[in-house]
C-alpha atoms as a PDB file:
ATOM      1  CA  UNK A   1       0.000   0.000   0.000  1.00  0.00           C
ATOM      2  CA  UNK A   2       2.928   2.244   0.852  1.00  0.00           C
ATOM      3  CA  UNK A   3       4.349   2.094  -3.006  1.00  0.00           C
ATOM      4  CA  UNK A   4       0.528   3.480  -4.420  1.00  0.00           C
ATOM      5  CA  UNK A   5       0.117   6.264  -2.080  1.00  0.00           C
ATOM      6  CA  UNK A   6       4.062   7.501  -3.174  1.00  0.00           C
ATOM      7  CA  UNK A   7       2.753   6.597  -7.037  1.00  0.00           C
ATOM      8  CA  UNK A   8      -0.095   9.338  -5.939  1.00  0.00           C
ATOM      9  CA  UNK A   9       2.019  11.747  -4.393  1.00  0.00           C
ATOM     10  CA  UNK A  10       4.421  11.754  -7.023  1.00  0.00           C
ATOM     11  CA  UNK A  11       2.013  11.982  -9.876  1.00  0.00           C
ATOM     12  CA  UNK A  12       0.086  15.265  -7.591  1.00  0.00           C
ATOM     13  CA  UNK A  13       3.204  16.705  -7.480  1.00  0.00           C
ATOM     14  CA  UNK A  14       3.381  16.178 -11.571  1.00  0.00           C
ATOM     15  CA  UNK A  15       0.020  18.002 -11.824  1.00  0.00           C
ATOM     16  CA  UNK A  16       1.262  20.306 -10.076  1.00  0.00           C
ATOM     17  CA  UNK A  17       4.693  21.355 -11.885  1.00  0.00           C
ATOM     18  CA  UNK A  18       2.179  21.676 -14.997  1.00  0.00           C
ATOM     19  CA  UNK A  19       0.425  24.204 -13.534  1.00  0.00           C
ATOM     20  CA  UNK A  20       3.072  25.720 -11.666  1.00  0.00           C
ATOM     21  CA  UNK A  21       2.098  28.814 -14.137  1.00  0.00           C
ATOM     22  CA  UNK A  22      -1.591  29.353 -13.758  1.00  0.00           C
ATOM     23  CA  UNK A  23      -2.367  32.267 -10.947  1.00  0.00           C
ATOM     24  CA  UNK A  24      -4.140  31.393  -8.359  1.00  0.00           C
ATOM     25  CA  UNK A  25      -7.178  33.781  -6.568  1.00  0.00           C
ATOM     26  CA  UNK A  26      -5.240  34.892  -3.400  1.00  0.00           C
ATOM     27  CA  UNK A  27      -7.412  33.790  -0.228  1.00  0.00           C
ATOM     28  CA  UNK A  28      -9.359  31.925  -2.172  1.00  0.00           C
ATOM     29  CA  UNK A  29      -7.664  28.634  -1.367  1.00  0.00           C
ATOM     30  CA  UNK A  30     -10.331  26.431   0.034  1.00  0.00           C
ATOM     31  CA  UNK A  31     -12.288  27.137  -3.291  1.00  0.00           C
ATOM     32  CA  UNK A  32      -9.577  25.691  -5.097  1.00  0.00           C
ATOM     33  CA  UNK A  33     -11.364  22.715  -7.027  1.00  0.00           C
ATOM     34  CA  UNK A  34      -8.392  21.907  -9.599  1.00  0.00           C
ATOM     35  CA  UNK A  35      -6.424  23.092 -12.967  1.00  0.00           C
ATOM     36  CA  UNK A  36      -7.318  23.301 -16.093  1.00  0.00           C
ATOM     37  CA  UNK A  37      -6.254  24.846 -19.562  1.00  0.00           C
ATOM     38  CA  UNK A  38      -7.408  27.329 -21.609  1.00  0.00           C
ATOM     39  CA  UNK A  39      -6.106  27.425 -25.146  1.00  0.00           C
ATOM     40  CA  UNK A  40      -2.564  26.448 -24.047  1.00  0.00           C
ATOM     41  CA  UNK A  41      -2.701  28.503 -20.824  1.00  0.00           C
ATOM     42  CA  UNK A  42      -2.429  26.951 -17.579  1.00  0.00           C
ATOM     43  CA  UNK A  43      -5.700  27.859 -15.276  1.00  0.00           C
ATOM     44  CA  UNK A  44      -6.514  26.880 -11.428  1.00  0.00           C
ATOM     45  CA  UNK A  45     -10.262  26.261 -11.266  1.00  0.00           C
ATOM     46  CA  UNK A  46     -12.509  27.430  -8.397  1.00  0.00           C
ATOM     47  CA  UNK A  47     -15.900  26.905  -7.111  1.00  0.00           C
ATOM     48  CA  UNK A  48     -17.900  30.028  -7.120  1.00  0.00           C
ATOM     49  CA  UNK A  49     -20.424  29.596  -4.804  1.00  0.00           C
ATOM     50  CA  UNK A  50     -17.316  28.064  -2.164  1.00  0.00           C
ATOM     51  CA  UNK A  51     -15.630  31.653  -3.388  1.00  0.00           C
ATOM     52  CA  UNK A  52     -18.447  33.237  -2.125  1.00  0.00           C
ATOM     53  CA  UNK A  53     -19.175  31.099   0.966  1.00  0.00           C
ATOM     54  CA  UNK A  54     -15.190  32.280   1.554  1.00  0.00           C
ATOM     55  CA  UNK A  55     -16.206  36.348   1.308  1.00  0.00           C
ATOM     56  CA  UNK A  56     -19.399  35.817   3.455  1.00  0.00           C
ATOM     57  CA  UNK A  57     -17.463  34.228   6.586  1.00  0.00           C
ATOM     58  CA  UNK A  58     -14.131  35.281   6.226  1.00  0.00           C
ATOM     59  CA  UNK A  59     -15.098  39.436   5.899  1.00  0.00           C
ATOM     60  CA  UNK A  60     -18.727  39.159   6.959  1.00  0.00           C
ATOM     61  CA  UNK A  61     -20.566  39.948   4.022  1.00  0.00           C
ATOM     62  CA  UNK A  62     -24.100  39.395   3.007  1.00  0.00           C
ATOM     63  CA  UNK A  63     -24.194  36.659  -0.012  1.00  0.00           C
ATOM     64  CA  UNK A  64     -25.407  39.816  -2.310  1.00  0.00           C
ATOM     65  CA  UNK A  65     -22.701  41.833  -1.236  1.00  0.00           C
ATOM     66  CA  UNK A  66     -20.085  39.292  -1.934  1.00  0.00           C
ATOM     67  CA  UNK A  67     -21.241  38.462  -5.291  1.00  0.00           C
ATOM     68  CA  UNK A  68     -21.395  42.039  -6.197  1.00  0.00           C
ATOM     69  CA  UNK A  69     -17.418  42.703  -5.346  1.00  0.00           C
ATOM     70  CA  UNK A  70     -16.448  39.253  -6.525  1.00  0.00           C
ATOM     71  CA  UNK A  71     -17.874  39.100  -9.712  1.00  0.00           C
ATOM     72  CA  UNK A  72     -16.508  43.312 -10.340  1.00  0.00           C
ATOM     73  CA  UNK A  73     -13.315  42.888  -8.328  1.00  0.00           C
ATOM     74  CA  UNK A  74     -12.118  39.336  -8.884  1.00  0.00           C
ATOM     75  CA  UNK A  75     -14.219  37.470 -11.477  1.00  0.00           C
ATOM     76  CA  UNK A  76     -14.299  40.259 -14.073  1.00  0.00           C
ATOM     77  CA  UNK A  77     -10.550  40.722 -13.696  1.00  0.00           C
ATOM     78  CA  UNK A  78      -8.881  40.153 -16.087  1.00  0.00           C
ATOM     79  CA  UNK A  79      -4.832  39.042 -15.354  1.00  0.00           C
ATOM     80  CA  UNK A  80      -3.742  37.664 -18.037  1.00  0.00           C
ATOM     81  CA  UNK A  81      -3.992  34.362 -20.137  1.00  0.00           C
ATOM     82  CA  UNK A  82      -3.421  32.254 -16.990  1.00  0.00           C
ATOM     83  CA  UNK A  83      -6.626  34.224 -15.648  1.00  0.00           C
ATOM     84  CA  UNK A  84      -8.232  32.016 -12.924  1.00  0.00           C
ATOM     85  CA  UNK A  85     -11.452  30.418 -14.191  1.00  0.00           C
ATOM     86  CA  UNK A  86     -14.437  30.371 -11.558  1.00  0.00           C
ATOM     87  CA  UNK A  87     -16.981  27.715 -12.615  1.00  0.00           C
ATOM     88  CA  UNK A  88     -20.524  27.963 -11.205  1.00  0.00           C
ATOM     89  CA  UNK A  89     -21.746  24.173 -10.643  1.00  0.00           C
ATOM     90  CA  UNK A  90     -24.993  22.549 -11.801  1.00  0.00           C
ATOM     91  CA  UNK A  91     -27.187  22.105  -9.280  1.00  0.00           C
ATOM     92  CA  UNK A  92     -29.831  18.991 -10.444  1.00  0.00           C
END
């Protein structure tokens, strides 16, 4: 058992080093869902509605405040081609 769990650390670390690149959304950690690409640009993937959850407890916002300054101040910003991507999940 000891030889799959270093298999799995080794190939997380992999992931990783491919995406060493993509910027991630600072204090947005626990939203963190994984990496992607866009185009040929490395991307870190978060969960909106976690993002938010994040702005509502960590600086006591409402949930309509929150989404108002995320999506102007962190969602609609624009950083370059390793831009974050913030995917809102289906919900059925």
């Amino acid at each position: 058992m000891g030889k799959m769990k270093d298999l799995q650390i080794q190939d997380h670390n992999d992931l990783l080093q491919d995406f060493e690149e993509a910027l991630l959304a600072d204090g947005f950690e626990d939203a963190l869902v994984g990496y992607g690409r866009r185009f040929n640009y490395p991307v870190a993937i978060y969960d909106y509605d976690k993002c938010l959850e994040v702005m509502v407890e960590r600086d006591g916002m409402t949930e309509e405040e929150a989404i108002e300054f995320f999506d102007f101040n962190v969602g609609g910003a624009y950083v370059g081609e390793s831009t974050p991507v913030f995917l809102m999940l289906r919900n059925d």
